[in-house]
PDB file of N, CA and C in Angstrom:
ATOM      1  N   UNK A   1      22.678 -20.887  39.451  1.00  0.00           N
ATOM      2  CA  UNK A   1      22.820 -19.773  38.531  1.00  0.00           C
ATOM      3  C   UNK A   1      24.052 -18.981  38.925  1.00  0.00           C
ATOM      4  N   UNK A   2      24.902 -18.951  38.224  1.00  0.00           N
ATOM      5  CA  UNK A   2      26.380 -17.851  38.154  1.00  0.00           C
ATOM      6  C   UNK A   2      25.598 -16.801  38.231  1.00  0.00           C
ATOM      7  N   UNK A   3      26.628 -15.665  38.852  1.00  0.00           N
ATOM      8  CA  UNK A   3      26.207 -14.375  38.696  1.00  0.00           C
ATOM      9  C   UNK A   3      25.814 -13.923  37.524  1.00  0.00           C
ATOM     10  N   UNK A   4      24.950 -13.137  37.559  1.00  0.00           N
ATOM     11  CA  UNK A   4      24.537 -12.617  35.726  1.00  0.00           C
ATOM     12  C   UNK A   4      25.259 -11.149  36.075  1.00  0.00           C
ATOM     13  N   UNK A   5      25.659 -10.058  35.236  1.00  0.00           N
ATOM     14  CA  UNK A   5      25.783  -8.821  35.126  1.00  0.00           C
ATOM     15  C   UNK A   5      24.400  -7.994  35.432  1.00  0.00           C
ATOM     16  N   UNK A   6      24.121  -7.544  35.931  1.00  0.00           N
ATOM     17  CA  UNK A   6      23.161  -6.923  36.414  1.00  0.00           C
ATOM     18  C   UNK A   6      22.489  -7.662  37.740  1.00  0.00           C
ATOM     19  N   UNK A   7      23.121  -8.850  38.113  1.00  0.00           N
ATOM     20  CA  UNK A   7      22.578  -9.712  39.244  1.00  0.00           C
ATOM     21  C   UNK A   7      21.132 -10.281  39.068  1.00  0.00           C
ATOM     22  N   UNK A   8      20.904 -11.143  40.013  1.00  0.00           N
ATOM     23  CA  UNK A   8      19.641 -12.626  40.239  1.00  0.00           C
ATOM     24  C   UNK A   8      19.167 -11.737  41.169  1.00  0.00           C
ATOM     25  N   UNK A   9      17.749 -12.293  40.973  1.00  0.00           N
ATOM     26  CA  UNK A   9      16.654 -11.977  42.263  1.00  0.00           C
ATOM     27  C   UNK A   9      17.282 -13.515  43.299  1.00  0.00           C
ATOM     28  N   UNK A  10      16.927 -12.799  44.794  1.00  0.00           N
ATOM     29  CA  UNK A  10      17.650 -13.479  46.039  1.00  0.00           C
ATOM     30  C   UNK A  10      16.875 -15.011  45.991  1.00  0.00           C
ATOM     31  N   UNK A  11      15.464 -15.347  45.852  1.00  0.00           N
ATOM     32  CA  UNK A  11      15.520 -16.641  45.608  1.00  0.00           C
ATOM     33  C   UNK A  11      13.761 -16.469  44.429  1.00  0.00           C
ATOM     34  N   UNK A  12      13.664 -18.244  44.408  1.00  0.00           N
ATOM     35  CA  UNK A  12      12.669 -18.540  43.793  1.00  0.00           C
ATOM     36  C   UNK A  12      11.604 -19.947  44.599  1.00  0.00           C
ATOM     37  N   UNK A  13      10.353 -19.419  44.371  1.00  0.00           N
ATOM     38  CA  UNK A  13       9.668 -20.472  45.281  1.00  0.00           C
ATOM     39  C   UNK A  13       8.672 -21.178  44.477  1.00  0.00           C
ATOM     40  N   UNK A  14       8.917 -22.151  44.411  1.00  0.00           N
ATOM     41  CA  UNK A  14       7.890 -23.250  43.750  1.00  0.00           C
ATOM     42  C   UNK A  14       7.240 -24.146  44.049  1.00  0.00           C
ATOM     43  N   UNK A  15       6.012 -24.880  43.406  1.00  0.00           N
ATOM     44  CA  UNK A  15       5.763 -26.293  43.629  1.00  0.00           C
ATOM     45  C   UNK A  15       5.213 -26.272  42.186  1.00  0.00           C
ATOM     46  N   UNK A  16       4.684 -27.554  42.089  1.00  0.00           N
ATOM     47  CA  UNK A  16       3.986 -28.186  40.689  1.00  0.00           C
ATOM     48  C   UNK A  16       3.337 -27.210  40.116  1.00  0.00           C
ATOM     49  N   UNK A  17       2.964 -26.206  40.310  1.00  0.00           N
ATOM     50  CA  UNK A  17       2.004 -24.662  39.805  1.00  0.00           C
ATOM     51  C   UNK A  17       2.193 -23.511  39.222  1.00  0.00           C
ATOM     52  N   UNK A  18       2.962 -23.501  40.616  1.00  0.00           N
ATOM     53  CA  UNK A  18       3.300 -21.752  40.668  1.00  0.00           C
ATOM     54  C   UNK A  18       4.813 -21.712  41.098  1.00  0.00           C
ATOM     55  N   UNK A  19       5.248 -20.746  40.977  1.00  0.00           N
ATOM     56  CA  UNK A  19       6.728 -20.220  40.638  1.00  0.00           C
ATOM     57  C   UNK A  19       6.747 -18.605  40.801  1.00  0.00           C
ATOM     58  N   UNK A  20       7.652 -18.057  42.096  1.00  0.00           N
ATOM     59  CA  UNK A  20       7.549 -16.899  42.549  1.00  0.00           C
ATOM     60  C   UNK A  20       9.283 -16.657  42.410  1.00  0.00           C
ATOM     61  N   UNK A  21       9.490 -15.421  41.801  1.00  0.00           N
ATOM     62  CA  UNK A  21      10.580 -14.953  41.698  1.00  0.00           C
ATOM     63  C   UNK A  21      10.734 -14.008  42.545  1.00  0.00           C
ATOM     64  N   UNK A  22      11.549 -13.829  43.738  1.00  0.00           N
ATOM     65  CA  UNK A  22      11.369 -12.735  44.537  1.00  0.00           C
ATOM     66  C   UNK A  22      12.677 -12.150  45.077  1.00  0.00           C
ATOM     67  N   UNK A  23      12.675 -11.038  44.757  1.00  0.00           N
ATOM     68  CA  UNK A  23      13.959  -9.899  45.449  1.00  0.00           C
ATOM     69  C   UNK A  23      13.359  -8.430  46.642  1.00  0.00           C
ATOM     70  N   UNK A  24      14.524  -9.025  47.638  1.00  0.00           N
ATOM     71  CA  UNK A  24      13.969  -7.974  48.962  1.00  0.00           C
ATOM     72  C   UNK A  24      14.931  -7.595  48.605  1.00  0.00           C
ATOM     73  N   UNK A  25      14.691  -5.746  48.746  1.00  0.00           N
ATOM     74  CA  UNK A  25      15.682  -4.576  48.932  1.00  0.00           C
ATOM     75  C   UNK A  25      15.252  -3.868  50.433  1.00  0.00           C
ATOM     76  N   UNK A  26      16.185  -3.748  51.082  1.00  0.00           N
ATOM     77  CA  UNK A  26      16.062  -3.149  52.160  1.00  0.00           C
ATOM     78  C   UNK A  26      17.594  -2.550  52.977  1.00  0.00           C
ATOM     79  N   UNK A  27      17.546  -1.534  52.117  1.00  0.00           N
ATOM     80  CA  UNK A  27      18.862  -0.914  51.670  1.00  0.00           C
ATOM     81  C   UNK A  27      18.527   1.113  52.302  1.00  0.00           C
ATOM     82  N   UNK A  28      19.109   1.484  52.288  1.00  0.00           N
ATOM     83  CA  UNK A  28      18.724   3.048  52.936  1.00  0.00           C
ATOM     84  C   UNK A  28      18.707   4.025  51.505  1.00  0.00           C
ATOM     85  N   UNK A  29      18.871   2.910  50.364  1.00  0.00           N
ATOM     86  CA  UNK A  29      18.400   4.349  48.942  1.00  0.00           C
ATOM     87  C   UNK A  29      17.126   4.185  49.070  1.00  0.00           C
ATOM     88  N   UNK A  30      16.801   5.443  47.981  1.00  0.00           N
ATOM     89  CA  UNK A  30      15.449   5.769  47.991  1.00  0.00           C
ATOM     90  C   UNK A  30      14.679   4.849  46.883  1.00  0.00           C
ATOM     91  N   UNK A  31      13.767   4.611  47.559  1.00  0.00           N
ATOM     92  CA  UNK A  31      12.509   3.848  46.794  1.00  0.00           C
ATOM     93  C   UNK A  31      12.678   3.726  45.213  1.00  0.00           C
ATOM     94  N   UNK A  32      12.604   4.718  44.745  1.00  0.00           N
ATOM     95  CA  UNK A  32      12.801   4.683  43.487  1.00  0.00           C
ATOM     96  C   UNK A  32      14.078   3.595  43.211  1.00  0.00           C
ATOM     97  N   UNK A  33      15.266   4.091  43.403  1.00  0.00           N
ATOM     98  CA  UNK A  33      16.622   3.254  42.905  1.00  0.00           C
ATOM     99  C   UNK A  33      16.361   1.563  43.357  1.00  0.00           C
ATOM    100  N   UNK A  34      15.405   1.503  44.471  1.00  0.00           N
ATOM    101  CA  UNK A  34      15.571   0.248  44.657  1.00  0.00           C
ATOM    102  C   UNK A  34      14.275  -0.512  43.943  1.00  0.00           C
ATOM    103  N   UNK A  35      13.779   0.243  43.240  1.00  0.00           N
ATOM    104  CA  UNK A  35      12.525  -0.644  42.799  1.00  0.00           C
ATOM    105  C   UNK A  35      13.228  -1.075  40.821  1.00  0.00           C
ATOM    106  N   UNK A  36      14.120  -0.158  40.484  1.00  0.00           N
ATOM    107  CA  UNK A  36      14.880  -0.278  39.506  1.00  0.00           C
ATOM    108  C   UNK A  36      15.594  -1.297  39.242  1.00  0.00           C
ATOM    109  N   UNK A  37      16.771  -1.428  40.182  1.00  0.00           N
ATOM    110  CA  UNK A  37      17.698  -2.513  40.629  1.00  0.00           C
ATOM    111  C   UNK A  37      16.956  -3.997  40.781  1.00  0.00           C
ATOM    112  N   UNK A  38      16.180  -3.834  41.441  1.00  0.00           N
ATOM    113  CA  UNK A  38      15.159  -5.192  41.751  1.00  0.00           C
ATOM    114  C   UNK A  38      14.643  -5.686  40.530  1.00  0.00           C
ATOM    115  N   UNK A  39      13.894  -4.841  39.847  1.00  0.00           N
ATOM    116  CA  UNK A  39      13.348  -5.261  38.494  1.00  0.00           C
ATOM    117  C   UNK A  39      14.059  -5.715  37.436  1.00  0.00           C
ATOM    118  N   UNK A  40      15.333  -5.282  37.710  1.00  0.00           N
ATOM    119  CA  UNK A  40      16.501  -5.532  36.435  1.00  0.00           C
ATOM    120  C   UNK A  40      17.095  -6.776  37.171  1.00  0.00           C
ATOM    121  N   UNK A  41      16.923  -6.992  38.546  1.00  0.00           N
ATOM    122  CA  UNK A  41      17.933  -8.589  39.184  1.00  0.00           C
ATOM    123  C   UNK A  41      16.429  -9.809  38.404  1.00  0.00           C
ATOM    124  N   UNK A  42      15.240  -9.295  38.628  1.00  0.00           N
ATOM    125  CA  UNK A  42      14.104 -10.131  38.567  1.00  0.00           C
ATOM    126  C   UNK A  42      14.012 -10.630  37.225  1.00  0.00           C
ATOM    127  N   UNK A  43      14.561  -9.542  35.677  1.00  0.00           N
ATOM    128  CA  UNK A  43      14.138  -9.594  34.530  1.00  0.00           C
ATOM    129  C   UNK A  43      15.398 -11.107  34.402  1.00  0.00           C
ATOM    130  N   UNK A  44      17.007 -10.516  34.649  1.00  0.00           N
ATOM    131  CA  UNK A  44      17.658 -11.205  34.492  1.00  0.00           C
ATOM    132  C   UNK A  44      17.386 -12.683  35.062  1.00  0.00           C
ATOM    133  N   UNK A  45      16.898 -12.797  36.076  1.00  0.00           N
ATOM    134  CA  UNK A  45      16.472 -14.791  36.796  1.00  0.00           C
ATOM    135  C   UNK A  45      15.414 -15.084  35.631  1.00  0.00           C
ATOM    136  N   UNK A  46      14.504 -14.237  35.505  1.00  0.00           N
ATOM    137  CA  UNK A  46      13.341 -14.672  34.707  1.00  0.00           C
ATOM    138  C   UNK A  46      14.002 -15.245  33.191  1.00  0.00           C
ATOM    139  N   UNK A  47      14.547 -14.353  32.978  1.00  0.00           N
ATOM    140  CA  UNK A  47      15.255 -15.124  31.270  1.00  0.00           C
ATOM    141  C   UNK A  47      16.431 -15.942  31.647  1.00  0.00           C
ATOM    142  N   UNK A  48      17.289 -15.774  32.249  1.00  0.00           N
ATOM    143  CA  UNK A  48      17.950 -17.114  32.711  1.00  0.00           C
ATOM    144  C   UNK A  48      17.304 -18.675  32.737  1.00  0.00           C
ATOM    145  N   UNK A  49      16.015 -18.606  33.526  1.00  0.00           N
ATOM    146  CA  UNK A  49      15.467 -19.811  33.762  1.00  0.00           C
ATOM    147  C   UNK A  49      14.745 -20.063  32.295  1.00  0.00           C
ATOM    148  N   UNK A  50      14.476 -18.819  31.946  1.00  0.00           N
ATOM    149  CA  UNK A  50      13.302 -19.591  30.191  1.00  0.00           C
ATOM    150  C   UNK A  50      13.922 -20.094  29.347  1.00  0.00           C
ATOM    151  N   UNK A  51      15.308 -19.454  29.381  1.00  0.00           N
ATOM    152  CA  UNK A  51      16.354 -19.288  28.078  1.00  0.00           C
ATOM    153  C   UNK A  51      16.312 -21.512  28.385  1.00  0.00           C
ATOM    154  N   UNK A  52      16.865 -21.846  29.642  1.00  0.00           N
ATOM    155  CA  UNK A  52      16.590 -22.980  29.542  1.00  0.00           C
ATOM    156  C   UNK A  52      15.302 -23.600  29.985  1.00  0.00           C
ATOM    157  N   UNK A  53      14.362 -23.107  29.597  1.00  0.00           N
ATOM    158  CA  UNK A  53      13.039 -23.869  29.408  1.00  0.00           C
ATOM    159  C   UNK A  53      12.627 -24.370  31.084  1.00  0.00           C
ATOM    160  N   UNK A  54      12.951 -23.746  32.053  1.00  0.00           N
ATOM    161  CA  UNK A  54      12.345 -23.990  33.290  1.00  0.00           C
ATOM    162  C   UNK A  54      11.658 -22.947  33.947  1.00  0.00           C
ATOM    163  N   UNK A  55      10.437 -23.472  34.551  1.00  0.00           N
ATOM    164  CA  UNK A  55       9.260 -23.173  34.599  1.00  0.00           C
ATOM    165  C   UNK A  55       8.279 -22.346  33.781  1.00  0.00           C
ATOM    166  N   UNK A  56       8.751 -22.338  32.618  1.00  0.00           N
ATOM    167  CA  UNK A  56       7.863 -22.075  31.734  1.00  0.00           C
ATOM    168  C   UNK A  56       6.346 -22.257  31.636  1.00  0.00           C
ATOM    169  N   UNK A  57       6.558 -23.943  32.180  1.00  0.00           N
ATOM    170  CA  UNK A  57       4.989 -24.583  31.951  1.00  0.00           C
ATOM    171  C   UNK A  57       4.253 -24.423  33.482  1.00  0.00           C
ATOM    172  N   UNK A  58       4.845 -23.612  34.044  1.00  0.00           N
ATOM    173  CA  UNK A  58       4.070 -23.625  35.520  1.00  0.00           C
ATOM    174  C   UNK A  58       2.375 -22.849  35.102  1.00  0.00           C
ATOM    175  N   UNK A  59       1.814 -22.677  35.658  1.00  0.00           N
ATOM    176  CA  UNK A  59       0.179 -22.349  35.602  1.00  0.00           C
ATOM    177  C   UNK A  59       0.304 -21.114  35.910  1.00  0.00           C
ATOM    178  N   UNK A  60       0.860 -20.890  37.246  1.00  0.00           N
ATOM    179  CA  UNK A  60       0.899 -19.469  37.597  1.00  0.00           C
ATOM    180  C   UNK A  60       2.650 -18.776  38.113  1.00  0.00           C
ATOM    181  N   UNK A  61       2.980 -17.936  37.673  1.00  0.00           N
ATOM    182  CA  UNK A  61       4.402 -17.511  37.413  1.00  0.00           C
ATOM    183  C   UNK A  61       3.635 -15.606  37.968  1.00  0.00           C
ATOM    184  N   UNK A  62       5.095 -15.681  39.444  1.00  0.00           N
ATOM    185  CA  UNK A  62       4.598 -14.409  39.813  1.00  0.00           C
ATOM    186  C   UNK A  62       6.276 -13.758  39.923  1.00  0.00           C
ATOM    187  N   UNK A  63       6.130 -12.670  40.152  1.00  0.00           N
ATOM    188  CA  UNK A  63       7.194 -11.946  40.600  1.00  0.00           C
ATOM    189  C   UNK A  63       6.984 -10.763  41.370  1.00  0.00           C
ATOM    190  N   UNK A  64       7.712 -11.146  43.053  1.00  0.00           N
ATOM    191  CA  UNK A  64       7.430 -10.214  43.857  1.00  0.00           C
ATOM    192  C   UNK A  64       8.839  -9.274  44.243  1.00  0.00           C
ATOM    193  N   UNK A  65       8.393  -8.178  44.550  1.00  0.00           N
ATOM    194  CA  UNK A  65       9.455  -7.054  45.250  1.00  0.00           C
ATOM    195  C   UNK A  65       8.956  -6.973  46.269  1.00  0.00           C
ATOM    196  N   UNK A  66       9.967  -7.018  47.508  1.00  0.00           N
ATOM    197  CA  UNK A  66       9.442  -6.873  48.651  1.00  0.00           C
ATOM    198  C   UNK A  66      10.668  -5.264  49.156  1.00  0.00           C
ATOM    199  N   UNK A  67      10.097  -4.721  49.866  1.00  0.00           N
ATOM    200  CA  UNK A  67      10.792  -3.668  50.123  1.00  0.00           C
ATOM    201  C   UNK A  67      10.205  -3.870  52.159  1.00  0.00           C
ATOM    202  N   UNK A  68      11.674  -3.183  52.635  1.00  0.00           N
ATOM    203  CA  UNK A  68      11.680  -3.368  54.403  1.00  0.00           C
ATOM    204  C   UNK A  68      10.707  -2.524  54.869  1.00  0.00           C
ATOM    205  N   UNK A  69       9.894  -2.998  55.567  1.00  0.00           N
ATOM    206  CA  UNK A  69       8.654  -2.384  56.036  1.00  0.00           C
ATOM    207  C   UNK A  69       8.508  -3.500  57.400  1.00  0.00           C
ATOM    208  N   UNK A  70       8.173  -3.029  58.626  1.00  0.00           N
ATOM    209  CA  UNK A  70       7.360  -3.596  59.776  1.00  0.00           C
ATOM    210  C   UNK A  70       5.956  -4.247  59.686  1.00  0.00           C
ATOM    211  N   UNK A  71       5.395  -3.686  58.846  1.00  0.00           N
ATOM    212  CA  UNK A  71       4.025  -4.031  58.299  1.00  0.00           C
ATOM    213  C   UNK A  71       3.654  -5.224  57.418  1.00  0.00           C
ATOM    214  N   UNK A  72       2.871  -6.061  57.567  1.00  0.00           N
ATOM    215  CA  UNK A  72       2.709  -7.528  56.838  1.00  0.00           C
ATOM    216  C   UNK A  72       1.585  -6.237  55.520  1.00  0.00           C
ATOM    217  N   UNK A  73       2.260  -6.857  54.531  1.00  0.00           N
ATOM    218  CA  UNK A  73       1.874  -5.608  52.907  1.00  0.00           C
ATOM    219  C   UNK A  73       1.645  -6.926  52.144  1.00  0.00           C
ATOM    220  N   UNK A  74      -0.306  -7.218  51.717  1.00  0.00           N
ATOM    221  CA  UNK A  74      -0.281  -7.807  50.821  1.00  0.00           C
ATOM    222  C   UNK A  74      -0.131  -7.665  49.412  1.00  0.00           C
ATOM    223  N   UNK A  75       0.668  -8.988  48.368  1.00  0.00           N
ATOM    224  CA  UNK A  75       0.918  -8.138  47.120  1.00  0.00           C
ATOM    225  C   UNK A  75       0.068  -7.091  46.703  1.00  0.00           C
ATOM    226  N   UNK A  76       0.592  -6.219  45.790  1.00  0.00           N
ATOM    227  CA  UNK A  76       0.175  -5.295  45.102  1.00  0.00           C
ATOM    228  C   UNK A  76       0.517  -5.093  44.089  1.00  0.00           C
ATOM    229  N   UNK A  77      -0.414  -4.762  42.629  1.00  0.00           N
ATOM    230  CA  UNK A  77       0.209  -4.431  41.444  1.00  0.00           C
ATOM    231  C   UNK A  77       1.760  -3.185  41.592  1.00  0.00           C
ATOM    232  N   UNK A  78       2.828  -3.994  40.909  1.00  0.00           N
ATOM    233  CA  UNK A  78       4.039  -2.456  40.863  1.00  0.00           C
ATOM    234  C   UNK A  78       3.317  -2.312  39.908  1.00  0.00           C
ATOM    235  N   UNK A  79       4.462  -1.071  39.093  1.00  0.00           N
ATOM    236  CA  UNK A  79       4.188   0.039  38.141  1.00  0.00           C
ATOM    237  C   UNK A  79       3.702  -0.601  37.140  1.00  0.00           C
ATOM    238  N   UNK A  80       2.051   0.263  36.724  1.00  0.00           N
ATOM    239  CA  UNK A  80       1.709  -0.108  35.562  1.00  0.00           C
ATOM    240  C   UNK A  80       2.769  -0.793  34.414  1.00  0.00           C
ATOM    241  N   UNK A  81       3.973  -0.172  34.442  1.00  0.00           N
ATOM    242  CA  UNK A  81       4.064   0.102  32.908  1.00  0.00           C
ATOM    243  C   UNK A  81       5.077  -1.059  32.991  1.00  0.00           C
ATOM    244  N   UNK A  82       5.752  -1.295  34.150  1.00  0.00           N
ATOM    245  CA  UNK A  82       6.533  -2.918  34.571  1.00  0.00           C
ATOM    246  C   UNK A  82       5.595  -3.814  34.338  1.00  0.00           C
ATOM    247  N   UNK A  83       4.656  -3.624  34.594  1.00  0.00           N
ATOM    248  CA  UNK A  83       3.825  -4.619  35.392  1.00  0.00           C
ATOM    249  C   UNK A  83       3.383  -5.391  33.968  1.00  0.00           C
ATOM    250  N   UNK A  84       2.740  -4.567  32.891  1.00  0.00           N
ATOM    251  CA  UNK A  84       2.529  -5.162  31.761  1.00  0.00           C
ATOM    252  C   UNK A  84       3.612  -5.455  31.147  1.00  0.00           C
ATOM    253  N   UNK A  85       4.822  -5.140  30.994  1.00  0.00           N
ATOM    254  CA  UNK A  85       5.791  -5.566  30.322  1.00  0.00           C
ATOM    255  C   UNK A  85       6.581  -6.902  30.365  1.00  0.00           C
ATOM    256  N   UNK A  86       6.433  -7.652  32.078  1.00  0.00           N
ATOM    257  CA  UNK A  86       6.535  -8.567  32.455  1.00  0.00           C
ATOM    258  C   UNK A  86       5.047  -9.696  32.362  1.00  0.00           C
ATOM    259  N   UNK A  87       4.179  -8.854  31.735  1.00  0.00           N
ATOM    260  CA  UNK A  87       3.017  -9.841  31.762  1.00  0.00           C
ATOM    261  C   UNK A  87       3.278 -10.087  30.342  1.00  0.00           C
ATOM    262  N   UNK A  88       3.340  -9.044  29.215  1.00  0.00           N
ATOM    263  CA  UNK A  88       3.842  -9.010  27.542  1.00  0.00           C
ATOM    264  C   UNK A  88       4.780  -9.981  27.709  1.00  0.00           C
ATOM    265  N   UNK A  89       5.982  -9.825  28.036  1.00  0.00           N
ATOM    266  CA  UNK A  89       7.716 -10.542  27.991  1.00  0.00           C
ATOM    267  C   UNK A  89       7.616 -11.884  28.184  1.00  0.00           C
ATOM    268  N   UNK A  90       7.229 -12.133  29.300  1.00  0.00           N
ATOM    269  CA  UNK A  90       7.829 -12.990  29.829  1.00  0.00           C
ATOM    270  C   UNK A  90       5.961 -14.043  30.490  1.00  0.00           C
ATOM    271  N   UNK A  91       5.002 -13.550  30.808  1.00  0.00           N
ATOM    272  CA  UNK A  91       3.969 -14.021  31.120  1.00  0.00           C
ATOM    273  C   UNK A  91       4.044 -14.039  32.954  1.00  0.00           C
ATOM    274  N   UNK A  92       4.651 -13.150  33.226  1.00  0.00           N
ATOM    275  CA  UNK A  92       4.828 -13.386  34.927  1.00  0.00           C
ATOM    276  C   UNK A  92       4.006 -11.980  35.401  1.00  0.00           C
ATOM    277  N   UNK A  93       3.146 -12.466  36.494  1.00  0.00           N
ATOM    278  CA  UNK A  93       2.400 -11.210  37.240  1.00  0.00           C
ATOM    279  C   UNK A  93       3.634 -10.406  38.025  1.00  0.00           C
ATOM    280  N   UNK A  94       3.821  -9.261  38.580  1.00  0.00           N
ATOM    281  CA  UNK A  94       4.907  -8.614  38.940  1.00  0.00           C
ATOM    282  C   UNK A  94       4.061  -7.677  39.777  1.00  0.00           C
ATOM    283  N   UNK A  95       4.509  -7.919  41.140  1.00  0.00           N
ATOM    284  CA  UNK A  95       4.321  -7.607  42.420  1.00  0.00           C
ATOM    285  C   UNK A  95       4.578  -6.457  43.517  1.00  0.00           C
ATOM    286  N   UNK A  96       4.571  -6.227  43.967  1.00  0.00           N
ATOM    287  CA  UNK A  96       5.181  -5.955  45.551  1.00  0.00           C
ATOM    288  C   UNK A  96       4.656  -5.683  46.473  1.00  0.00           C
ATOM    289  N   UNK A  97       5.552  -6.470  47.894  1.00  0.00           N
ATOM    290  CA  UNK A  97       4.509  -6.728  48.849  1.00  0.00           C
ATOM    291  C   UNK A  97       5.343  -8.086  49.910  1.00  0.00           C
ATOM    292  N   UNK A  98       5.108  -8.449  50.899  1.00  0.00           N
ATOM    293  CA  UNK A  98       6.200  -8.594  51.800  1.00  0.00           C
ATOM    294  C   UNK A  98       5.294 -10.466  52.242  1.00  0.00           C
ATOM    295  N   UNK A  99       4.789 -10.798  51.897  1.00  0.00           N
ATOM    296  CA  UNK A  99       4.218 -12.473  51.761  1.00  0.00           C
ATOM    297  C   UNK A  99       4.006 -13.175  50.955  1.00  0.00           C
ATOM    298  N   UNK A 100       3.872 -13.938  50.635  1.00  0.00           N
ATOM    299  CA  UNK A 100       3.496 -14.789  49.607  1.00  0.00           C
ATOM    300  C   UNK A 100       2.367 -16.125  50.145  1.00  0.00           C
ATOM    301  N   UNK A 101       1.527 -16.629  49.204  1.00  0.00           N
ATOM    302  CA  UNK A 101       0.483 -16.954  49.361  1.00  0.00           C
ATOM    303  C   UNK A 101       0.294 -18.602  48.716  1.00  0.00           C
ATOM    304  N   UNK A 102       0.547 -19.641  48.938  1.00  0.00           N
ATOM    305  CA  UNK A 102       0.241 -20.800  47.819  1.00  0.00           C
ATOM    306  C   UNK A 102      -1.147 -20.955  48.480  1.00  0.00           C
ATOM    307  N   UNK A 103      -2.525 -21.002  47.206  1.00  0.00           N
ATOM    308  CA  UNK A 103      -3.202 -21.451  47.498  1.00  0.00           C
ATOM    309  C   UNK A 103      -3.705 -22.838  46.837  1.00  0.00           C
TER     310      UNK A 103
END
């Protein structure tokens, strides 16, 4: 993926299933600016990959924000109002939280 204008989430993790879109910020702005930035690198990978029809058909499609913390943080719903908009948009659960889980 070329750079998009607004930038890619840092990577993506898959197998035959599931498909995790994930961007760590761990930057010294405040929480807020970085949960913004992240969501707008995450929206852009997410339609990049649909626009050409990959992983669409996965089963389960997540998207995590991880923010720098010492602490192992299992996912957690982000902001309501993200959170459904990426479940509306696009069909991806939207996260944050510092592991990830294939079960």
């Amino acid at each position: 993926m070329n750079s998009e204008k607004g930038g890619q989430c840092d990577f993506i993790i898959f197998d035959n299933e599931t498909v995790v879109f994930s961007e760590i910020k761990a930057t010294k702005e405040n929480l807020s600016n970085r949960r913004k930035e992240a969501l707008k690198q995450l929206e852009n990978t997410i339609k990049f990959y649909f626009k050409k029809e990959l992983f669409i058909n996965h089963e389960k499609k997540n998207a995590l924000i991880t923010f720098d913390n010492n602490k192992r943080i299992a996912p957690q719903a982000s902001k309501s109002t993200k959170r459904k908009e990426f479940k509306v948009k696009y069909n991806v659960n939207l996260d944050e939280g510092n592991y990830i889980l294939f079960e």
